[in-house]
Protein backbone atom coordinates (compact mmCIF):
# COMPACT_ATOMS: atom_id res chain seq x y z
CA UNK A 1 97.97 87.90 97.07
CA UNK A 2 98.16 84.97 95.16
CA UNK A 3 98.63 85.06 91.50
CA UNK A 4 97.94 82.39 88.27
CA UNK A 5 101.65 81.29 88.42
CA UNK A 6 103.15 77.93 90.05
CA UNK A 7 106.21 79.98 91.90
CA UNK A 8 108.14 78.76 94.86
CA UNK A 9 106.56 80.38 97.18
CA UNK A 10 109.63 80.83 99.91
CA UNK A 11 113.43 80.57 100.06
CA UNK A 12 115.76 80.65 103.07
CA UNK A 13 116.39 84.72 103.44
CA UNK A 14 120.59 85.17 103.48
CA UNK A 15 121.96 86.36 106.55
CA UNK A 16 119.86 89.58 107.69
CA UNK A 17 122.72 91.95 108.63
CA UNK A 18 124.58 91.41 105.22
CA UNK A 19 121.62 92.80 103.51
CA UNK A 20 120.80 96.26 102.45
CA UNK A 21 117.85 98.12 100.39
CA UNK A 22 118.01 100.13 97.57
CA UNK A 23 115.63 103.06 97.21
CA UNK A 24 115.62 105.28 94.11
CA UNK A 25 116.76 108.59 94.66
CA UNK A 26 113.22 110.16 93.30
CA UNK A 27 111.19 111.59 96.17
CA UNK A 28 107.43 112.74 96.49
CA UNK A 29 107.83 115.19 99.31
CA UNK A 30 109.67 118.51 98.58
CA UNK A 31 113.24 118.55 99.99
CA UNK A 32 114.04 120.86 102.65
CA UNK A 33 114.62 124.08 101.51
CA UNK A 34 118.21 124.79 100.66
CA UNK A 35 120.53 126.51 102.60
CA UNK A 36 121.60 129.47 100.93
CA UNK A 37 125.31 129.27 99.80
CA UNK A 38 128.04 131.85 100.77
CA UNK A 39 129.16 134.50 98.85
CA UNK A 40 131.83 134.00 97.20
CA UNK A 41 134.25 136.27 95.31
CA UNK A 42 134.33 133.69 91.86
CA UNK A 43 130.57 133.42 91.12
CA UNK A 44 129.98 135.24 87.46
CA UNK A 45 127.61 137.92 86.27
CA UNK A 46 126.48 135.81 84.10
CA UNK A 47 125.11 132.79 85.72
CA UNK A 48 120.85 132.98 85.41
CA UNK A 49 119.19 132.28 88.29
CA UNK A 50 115.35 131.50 88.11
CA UNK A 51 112.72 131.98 91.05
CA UNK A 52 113.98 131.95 94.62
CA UNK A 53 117.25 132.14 93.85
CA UNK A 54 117.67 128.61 92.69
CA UNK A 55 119.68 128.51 89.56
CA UNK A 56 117.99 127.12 86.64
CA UNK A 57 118.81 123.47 85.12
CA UNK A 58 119.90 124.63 81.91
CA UNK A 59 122.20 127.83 83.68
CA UNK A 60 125.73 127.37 83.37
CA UNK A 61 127.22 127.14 87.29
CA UNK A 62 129.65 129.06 89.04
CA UNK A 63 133.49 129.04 87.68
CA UNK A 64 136.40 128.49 88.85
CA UNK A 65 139.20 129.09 86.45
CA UNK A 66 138.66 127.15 83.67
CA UNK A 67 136.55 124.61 85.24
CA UNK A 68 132.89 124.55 85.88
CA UNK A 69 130.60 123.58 88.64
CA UNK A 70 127.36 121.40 88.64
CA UNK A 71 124.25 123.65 89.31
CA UNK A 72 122.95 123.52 92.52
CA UNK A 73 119.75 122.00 90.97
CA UNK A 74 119.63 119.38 88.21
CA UNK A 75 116.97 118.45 85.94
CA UNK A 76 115.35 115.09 87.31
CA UNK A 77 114.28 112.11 85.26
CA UNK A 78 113.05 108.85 85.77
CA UNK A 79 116.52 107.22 85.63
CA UNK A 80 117.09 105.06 88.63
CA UNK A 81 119.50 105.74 90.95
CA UNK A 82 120.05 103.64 93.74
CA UNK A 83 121.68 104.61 96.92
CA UNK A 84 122.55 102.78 100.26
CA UNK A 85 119.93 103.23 103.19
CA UNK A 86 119.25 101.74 106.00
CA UNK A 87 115.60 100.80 106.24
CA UNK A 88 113.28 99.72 109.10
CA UNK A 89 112.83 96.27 108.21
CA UNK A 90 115.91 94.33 107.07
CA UNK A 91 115.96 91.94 104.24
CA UNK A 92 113.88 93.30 101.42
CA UNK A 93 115.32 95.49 98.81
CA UNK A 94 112.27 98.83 98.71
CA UNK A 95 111.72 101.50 96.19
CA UNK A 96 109.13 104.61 95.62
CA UNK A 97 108.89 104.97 92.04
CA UNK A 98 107.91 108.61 91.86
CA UNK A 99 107.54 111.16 88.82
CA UNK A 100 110.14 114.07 88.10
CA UNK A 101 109.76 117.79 89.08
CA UNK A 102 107.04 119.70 86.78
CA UNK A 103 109.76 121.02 84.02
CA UNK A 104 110.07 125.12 84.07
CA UNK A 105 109.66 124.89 87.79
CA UNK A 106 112.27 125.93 90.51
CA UNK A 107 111.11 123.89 93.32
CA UNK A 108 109.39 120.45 93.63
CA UNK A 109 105.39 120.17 92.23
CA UNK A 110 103.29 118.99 95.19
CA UNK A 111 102.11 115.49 94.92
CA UNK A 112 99.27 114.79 92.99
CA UNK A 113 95.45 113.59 95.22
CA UNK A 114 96.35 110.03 94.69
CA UNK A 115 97.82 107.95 98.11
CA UNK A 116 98.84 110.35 100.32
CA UNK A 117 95.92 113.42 99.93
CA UNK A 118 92.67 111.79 99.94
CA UNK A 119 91.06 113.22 103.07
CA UNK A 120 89.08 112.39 105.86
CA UNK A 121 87.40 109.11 105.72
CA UNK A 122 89.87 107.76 102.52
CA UNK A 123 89.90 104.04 103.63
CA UNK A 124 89.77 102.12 100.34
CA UNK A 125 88.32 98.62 100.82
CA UNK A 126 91.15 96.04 99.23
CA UNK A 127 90.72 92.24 98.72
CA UNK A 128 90.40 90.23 101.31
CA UNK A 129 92.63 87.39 100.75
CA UNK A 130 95.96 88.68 100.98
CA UNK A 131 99.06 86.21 101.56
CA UNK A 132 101.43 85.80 104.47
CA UNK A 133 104.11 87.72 104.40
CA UNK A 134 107.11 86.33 106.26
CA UNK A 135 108.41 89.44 108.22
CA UNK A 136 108.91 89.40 111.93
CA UNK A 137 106.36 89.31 114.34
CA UNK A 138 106.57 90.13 117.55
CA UNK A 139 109.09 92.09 119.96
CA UNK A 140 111.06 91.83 116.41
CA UNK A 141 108.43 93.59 113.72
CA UNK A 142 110.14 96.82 115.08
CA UNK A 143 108.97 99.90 112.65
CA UNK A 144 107.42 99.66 109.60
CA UNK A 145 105.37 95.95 110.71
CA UNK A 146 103.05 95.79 107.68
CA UNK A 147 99.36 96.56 108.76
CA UNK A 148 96.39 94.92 107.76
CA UNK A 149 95.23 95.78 103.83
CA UNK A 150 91.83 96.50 104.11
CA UNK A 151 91.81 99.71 102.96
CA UNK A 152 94.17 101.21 100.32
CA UNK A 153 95.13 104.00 100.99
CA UNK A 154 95.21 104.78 104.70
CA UNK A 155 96.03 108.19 106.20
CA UNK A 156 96.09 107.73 109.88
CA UNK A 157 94.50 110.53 111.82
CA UNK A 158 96.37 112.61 114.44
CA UNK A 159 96.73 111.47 117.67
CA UNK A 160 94.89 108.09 116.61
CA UNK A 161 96.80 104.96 117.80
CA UNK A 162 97.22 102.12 115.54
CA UNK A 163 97.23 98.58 116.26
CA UNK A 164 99.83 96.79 116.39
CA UNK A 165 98.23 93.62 115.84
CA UNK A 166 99.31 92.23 112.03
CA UNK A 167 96.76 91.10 109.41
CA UNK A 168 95.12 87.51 109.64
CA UNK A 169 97.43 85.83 107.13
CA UNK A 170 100.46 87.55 108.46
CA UNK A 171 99.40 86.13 111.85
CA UNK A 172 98.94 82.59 110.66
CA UNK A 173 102.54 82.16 109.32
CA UNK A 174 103.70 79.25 111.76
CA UNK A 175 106.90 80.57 114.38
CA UNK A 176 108.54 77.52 114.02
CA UNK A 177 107.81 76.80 109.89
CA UNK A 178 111.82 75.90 108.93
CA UNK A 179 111.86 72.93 112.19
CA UNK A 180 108.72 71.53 111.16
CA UNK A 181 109.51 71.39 107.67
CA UNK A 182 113.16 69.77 108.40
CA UNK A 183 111.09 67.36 110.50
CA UNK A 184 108.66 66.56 107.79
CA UNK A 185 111.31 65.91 105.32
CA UNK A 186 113.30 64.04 107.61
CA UNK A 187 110.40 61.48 108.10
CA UNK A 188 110.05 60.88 104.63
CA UNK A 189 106.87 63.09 104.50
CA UNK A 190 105.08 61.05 107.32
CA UNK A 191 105.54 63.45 110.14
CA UNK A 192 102.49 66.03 111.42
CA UNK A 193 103.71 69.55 111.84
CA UNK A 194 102.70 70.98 115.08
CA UNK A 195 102.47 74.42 114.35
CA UNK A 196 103.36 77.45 117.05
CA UNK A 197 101.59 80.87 116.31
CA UNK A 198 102.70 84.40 117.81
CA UNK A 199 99.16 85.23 118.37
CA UNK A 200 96.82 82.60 117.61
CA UNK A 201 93.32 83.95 116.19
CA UNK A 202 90.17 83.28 117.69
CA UNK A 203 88.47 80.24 117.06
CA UNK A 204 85.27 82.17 115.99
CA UNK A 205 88.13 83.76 112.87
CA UNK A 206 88.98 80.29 111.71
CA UNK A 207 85.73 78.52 111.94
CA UNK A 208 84.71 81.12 109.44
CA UNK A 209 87.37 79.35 106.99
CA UNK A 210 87.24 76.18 108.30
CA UNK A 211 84.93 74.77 105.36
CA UNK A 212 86.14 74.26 101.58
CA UNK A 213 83.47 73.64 99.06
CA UNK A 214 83.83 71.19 96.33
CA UNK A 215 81.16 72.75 93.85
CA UNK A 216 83.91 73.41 91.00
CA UNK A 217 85.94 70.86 92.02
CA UNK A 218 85.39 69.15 88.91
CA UNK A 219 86.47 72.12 86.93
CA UNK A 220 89.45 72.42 88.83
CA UNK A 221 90.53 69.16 88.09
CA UNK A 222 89.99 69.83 84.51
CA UNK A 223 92.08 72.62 84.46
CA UNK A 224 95.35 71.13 85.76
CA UNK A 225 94.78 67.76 83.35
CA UNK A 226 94.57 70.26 80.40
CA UNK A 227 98.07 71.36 81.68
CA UNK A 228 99.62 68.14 82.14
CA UNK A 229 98.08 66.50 78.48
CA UNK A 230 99.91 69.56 76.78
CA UNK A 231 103.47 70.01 79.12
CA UNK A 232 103.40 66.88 80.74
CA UNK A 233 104.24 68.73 84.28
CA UNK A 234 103.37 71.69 85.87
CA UNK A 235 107.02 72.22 86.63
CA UNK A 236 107.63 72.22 82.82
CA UNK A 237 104.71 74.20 82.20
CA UNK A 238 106.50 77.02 84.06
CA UNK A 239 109.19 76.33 82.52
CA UNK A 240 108.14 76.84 79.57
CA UNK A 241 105.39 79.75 79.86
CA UNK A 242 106.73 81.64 82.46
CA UNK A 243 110.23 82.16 81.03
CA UNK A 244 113.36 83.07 83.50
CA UNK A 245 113.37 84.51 86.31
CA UNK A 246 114.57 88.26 86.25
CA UNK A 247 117.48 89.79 87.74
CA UNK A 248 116.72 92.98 90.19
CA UNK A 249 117.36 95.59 87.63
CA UNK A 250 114.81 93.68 84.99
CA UNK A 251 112.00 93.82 87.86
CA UNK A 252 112.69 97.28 88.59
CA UNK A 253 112.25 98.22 84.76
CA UNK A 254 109.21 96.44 84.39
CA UNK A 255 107.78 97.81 87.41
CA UNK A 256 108.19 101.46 86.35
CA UNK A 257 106.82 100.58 82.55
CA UNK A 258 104.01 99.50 84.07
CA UNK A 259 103.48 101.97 86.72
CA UNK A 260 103.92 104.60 83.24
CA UNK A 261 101.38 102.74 81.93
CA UNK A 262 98.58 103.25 84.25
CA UNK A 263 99.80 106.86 85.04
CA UNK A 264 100.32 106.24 88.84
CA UNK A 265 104.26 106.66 89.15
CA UNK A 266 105.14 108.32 92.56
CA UNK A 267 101.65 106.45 93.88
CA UNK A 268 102.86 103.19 95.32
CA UNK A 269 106.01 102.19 97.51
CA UNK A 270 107.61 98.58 95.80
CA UNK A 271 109.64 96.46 97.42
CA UNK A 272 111.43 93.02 96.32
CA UNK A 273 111.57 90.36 98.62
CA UNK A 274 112.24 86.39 98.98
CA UNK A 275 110.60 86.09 101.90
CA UNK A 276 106.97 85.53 100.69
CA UNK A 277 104.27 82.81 101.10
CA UNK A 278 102.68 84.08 97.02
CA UNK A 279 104.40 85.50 94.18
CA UNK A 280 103.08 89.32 95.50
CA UNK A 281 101.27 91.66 98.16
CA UNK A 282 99.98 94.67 98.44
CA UNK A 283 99.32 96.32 101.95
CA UNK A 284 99.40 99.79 103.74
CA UNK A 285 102.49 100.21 105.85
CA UNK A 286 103.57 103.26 107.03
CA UNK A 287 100.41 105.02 105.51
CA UNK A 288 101.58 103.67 102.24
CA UNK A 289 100.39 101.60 99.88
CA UNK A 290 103.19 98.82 99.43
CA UNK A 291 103.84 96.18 96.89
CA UNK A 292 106.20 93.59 97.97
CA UNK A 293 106.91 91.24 94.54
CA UNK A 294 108.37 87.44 94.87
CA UNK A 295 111.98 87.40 93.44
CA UNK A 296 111.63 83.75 93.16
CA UNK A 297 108.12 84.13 91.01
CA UNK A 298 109.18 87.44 89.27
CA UNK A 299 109.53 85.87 85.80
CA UNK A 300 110.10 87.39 81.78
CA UNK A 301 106.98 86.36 81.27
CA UNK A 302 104.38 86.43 84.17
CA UNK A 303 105.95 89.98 85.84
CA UNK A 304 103.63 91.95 83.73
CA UNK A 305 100.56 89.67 84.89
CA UNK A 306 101.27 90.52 88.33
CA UNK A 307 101.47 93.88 87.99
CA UNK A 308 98.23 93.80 86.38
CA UNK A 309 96.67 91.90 88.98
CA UNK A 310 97.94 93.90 92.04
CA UNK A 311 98.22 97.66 90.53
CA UNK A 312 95.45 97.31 87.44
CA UNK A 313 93.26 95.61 89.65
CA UNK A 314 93.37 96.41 92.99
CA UNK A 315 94.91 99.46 93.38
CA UNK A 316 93.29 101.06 90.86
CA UNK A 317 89.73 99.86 91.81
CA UNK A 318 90.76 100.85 95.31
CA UNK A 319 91.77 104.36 94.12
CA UNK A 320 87.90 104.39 92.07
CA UNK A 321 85.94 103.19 95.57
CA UNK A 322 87.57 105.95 97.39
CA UNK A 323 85.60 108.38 94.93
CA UNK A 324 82.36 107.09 95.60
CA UNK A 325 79.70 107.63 98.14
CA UNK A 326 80.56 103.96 99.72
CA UNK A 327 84.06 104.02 100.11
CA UNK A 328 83.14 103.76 104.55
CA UNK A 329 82.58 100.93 105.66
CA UNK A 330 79.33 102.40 107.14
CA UNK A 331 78.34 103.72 103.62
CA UNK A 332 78.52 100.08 102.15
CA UNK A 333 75.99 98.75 104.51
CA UNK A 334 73.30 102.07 103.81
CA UNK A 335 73.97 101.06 100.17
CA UNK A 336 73.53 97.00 101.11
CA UNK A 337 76.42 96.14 98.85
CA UNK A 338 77.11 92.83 97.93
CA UNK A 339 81.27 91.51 99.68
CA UNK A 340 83.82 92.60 97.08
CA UNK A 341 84.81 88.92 96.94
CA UNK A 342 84.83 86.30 94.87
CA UNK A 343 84.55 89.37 92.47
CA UNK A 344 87.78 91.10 93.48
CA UNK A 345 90.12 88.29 93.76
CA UNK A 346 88.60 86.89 90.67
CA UNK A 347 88.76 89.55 87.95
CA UNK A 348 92.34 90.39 89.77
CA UNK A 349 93.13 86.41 89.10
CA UNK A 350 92.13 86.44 85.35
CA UNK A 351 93.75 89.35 84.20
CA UNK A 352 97.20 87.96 85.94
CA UNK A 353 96.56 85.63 82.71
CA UNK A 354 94.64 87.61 80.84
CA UNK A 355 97.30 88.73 77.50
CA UNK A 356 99.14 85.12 78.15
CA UNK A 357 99.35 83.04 74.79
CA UNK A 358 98.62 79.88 76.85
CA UNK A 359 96.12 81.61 79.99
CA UNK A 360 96.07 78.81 82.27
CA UNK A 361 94.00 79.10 85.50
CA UNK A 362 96.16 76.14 87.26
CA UNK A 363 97.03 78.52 90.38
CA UNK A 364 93.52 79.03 91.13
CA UNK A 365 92.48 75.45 90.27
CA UNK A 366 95.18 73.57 92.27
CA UNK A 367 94.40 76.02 95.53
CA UNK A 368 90.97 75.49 94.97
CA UNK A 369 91.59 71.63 95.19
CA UNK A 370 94.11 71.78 97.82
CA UNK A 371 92.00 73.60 100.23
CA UNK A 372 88.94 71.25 99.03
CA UNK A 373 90.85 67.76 100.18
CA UNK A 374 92.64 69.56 102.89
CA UNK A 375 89.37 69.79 105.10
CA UNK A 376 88.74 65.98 104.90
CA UNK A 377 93.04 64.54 105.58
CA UNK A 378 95.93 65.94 107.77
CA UNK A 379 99.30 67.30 106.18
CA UNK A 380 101.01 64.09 105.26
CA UNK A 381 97.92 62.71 103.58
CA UNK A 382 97.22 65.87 101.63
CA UNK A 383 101.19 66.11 101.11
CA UNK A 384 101.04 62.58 99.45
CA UNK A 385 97.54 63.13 97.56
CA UNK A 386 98.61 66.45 95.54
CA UNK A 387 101.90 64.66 94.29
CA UNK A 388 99.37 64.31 91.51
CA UNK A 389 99.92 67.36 90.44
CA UNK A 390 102.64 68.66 91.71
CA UNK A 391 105.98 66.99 91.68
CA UNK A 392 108.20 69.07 93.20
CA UNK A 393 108.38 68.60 97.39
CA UNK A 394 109.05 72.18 98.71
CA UNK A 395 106.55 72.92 96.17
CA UNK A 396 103.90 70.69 97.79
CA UNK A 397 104.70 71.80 101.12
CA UNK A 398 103.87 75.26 100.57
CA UNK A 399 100.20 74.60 99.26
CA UNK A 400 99.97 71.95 101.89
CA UNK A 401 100.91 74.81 104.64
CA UNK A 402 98.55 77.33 102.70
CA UNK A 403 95.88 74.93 103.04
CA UNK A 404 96.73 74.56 106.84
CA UNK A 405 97.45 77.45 107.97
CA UNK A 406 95.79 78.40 111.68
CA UNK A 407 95.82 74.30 112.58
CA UNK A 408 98.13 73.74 115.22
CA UNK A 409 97.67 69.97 115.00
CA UNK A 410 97.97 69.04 111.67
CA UNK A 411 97.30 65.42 111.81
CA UNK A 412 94.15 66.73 111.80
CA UNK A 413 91.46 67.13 109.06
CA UNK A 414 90.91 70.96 108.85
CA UNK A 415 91.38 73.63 106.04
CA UNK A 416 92.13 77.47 105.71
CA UNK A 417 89.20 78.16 103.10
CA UNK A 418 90.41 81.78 101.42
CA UNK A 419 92.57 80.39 98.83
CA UNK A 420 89.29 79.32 97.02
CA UNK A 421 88.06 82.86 96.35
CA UNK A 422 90.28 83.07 92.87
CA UNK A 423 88.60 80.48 90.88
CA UNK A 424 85.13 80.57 92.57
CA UNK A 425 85.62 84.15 91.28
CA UNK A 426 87.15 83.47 87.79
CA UNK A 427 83.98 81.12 86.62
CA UNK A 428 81.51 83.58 87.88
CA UNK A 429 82.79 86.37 85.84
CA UNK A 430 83.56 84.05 82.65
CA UNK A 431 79.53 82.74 83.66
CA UNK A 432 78.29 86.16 83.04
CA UNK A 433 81.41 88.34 81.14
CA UNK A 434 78.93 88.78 78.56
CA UNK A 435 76.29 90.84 80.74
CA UNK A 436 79.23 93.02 83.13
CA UNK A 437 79.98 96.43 82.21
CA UNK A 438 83.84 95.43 83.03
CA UNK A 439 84.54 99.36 82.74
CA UNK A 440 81.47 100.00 85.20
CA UNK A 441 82.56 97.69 87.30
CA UNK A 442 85.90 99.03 87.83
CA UNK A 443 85.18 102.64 88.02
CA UNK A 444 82.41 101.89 90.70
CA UNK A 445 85.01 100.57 92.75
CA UNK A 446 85.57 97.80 95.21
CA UNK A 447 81.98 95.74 94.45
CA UNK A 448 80.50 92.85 92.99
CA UNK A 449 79.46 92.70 89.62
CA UNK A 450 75.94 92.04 91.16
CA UNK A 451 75.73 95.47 92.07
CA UNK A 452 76.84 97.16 89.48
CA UNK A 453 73.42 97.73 87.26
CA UNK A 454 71.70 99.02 91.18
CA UNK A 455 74.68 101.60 91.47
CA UNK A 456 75.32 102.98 87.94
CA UNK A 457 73.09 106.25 88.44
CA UNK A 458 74.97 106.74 92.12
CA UNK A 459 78.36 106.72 90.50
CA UNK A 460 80.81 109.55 90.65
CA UNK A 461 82.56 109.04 87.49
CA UNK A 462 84.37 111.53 86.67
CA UNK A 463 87.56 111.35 87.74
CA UNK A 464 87.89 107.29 87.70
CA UNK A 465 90.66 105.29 86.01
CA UNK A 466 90.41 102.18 83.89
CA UNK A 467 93.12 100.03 83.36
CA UNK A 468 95.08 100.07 79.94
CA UNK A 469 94.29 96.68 79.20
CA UNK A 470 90.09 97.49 79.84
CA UNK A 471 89.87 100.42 77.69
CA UNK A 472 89.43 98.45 74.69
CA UNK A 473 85.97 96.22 75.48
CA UNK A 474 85.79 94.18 71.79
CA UNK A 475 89.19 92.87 72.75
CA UNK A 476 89.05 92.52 76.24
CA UNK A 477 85.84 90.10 75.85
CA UNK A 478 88.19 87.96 73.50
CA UNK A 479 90.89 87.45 75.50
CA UNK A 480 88.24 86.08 78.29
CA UNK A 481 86.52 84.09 75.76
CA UNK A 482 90.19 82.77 74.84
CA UNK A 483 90.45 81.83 78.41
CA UNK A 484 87.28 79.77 78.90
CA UNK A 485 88.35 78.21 75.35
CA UNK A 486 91.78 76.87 76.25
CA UNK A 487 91.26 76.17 79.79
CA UNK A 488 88.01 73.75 78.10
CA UNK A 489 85.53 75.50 80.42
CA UNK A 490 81.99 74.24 79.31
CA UNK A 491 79.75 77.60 79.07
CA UNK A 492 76.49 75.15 79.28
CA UNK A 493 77.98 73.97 82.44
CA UNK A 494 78.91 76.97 84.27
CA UNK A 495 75.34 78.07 83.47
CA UNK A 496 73.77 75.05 85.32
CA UNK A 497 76.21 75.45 88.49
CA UNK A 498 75.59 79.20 88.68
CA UNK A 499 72.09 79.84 87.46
């Protein structure tokens, strides 16, 4: 999923079998029951034992002499603990963040009806621009091969197979990316990547993307010159906004803070990775919601952004649609909603900016334009033409192969269109933020603001979640107004171009 930040986007992964994940040693699902232990001649009177013979936290344990024992059971907190495992897919460090035991109680609470206990028919309909993810395909994915995210969560059904087939943009991720790239740099940015795909998609899949529009081109252009007139780069401009990036432990704090925030610890696996085309992703693998965050992108101050734009966003408008009477696909059409998009991806791209002192849109504006000029020139031409804006050459050639993605010819003029959806979405929601019920819109779920007003008296409301950052409306309106201000957005403008 691709966020307002200017990260870069992959690094070479270190050798595979040197690397090991962490995963905190906080569980959802109840442990095994004990085995009970033998008797034994040195175990006091004294020591209190609570229901089911499981001595309580605060008991003192068995003696021996002088010294004494640890309880059995210990009282569990959100400190992390990390311990050696050795995971289904190699090279990404993963982690459950999941809440402590209910305190007075002997064994384990059950989970809470969040991910894992929604029911029959608990597809929840997620954005549909998420980003390549570079983990094997093929006779390699083994176990845990990330599915498509079109629904969040997923339960699969007994005895239903699922396909093995990966999502679109983790099927358009080139086989032989690191050769063509040496090649292209070799030629002094002249040669045309030919591009080899594990399973290339229909042509009917990418003629559906194979157009970019150029109706806010202008404003995209606007946005990144307002960038360069005050940092004189974008490479100092993320310098200077973003801060440093974080070391492991940092990104694990800040992910658990956040996670505190929203009240959804113990709802969503998180993993930390190098090996992604954008700065973050969420999809369902292994029935699990799963957030895999950029260590190259994760920085001081964009993390929070991200986590705002994947968990306050999506997940938690995913977790609302479930509660409503469209969360099936079937139930969308009897309701003839409106496509989630641009309206998804954009109110997830503006508050990835939205508390920032300086909210720049460039992300969104320099995909937009990439994709735009990337329909009418072939990779070297488009390589050459966004130096522009972008100085740095690996860089480059990651928007250039966003662009391209699904050509196999590059020399070619041709474009991957979805990268567009975040700013076409951003200035329709800054067009009308001052007629959306932002805290309607969330709670109704995964729709269009369009639709919102038509739905309202079909809600189920009651148990929906707003985001921290929505539940205050004044201020929320003022930080978008703040955006459209110092990104020189022209209200008058966006009027005519969206009437």
């Amino acid at each position: 999923m691709v966020l307002e930040s200017g990260e870069v986007f992959m690094d070479q992964v270190e050798d595979e079998s040197v690397r090991d994940r962490l995963e905190l040693d906080v569980r959802t699902d109840p442990p095994q029951t004990a085995k009970p232990l033998a008797k034994r001649s040195n175990v006091t009177k004294k020591e209190k034992v609570s229901h089911n013979g499981v001595p309580s936290p605060t008991s003192v344990g068995p003696t021996v002499g002088k010294r004494t024992r640890t309880p059995l059971c210990r009282p569990l907190s959100m400190e992390v603990t990390p311990r050696r495992l050795r995971g289904s897919q190699e090279g990404t460090d993963r982690s459950v963040l999941q809440p402590p035991w209910r305190s007075g109680s002997a064994t384990p609470s059950p989970p809470t009806r969040s991910l894992t206990s929604l029911g029959a028919g608990g597809w929840m309909r997620r954005s549909e621009s998420t980003c390549s993810v570079n983990y094997p395909l093929g006779p390699r994915a083994g176990r845990g091969q990330m599915r498509p995210a079109t629904s969040l969560p997923h339960i699969a059904k007994a005895g239903v197979h699922m396909p093995a087939r990966p999502c679109l943009l983790v099927a358009l991720r080139p086989l032989n990316l690191e050769q063509e790239k040496q090649r292209f740099f070799q030629s002094d940015y002249k040669y045309e990547p030919q591009f080899e795909y594990a399973q290339p998609e229909p042509r009917s899949v990418l003629d559906k993307y194979g157009e970019g529009s150029g109706l806010f081109l202008e404003q995209a252009v606007g946005i990144m010159e307002c960038v360069l007139r005050k940092f004189g780069s974008y490479e100092n401009f993320e310098e200077v906004t973003g801060g440093s990036v974080l070391p492991k432990s940092r990104v694990w704090a800040a992910v658990r803070k956040y996670l505190q925030k929203e009240g959804c610890v113990g709802e969503v696996v998180v993993r930390l990775s190098d090996e992604l085309l954008s700065q973050a992703v969420m999809v369902v693998e292994s029935c699990r919601p799963t957030l895999t965050i950029n260590m190259a992108g994760a920085r001081q101050h964009w993390l929070e952004g991200m986590l705002r734009h994947e968990i306050g966003t999506h997940y938690l408008r995913g977790v609302n649609n479930n509660l409503q009477p469209w969360s099936s696909a079937e139930s969308r059409k009897q309701f003839c909603l409106k496509p989630a998009n641009p309206t998804e991806e954009g109110l997830a791209s503006l508050h990835s900016v939205l508390l920032r002192k300086q909210p720049y849109l460039w992300r969104a504006a320099l995909l937009y334009y990439t994709v735009y000029h990337a329909s009418n020139m072939s990779f070297s031409q488009l390589f050459n033409h966004i130096a522009r804006f972008v100085q740095d050459p690996d860089v480059r050639w990651e928007y250039c192969l966003r662009a391209k993605r699904g050509q196999t010819d590059t020399s070619q003029p041709g474009c991957f269109s979805k990268d567009q959806v975040y700013l076409d979405g951003i200035l329709r929601i800054l067009r009308n933020r001052r007629n959306i019920d932002f805290k309607m819109l969330t709670s109704l779920g995964k729709v269009s603001f369009e639709d919102v007003e038509r739905l309202r008296s079909f809600a189920a409301l009651n148990r929906t979640r707003i985001p921290h950052f929505m539940r205050d409306q004044e201020r929320y309106l003022q930080h978008l107004d703040h955006i459209v201000s110092i990104n020189e957005l022209d209200d008058p403008t966006l009027e005519q171009l969206l009437p």
